[in-house]
Protein backbone atom coordinates (compact mmCIF):
# COMPACT_ATOMS: atom_id res chain seq x y z
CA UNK A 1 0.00 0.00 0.00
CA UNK A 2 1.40 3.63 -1.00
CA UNK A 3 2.14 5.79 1.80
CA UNK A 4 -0.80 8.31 0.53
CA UNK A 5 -3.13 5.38 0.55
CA UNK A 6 -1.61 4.60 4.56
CA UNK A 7 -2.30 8.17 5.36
CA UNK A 8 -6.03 8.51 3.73
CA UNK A 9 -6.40 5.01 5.54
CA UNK A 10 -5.62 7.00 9.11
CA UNK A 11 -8.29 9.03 9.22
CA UNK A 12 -10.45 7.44 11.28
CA UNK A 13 -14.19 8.28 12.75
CA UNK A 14 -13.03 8.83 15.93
CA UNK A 15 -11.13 11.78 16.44
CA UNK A 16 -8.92 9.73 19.58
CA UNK A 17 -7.57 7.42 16.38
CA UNK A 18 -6.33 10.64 14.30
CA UNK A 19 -4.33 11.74 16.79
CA UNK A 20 -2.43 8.57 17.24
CA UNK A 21 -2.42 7.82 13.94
CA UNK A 22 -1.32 10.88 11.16
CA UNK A 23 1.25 11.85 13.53
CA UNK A 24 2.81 8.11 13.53
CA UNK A 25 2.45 8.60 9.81
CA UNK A 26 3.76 11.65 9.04
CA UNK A 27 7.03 10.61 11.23
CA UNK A 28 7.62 7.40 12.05
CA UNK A 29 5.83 4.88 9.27
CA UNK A 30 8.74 5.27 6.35
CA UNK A 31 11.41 4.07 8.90
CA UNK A 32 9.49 0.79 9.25
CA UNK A 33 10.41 -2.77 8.02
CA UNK A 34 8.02 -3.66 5.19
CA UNK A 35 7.43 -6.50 7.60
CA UNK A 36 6.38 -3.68 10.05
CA UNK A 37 4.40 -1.46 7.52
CA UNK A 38 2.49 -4.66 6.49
CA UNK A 39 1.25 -4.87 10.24
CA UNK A 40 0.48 -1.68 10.48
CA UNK A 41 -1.79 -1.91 6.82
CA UNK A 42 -3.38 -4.84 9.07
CA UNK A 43 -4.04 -2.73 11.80
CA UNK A 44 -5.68 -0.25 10.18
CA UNK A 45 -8.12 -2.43 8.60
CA UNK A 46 -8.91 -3.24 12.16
CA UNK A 47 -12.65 -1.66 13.25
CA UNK A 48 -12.26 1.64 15.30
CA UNK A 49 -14.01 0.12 18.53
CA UNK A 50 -11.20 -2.36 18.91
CA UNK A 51 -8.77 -0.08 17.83
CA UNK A 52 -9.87 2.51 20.51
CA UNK A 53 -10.08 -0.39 23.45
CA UNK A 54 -6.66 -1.63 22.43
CA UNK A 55 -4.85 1.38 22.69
CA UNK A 56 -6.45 2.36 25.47
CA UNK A 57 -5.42 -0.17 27.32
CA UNK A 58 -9.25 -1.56 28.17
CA UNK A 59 -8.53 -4.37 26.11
CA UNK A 60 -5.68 -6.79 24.75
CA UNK A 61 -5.44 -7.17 21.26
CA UNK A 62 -5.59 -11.08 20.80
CA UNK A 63 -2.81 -11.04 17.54
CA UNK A 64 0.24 -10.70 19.02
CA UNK A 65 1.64 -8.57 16.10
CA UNK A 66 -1.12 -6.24 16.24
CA UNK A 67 -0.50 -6.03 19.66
CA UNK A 68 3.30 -5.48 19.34
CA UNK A 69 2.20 -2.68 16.65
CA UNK A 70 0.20 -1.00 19.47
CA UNK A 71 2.87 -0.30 21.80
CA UNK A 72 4.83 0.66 18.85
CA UNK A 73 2.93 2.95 17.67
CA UNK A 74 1.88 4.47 21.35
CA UNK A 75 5.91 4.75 22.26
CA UNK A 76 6.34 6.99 19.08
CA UNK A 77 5.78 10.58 20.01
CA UNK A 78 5.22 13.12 17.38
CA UNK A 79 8.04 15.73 17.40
């Protein structure tokens, strides 16, 4: 998937997703491993409810690569 595709794919319907997400994008998703970018394409196809609990912390995401892309992706700060 083409980083503009990754980006359009970020913007979410809930407002705590954007924030997470286009930052991450903008800064941190081009120093990825392709194996790592290809998680986070899976991610993102993940529904906004589950993506909301799991980084929240309310739930834990039950693939551990998702998961691993979660704390990933909350330990990157936006500069």
């Amino acid at each position: 998937m083409s980083t503009a595709r990754v980006r359009w794919a970020c913007r979410r319907g809930m407002l705590e997703l954007d924030v997470l997400f286009q930052p991450f994008v903008e800064n941190h998703y081009e120093a990825l491993s392709d194996e790592q970018k290809a998680v986070f394409v899976r991610l993102l196809a993940c529904e906004d409810p589950e993506l909301f609990a799991w980084f929240m912390g309310h739930e834990q995401c039950p693939d551990s690569e998702l998961a691993d892309m979660v704390v990933t992706v909350r330990g990157r700060p936006a500069p």
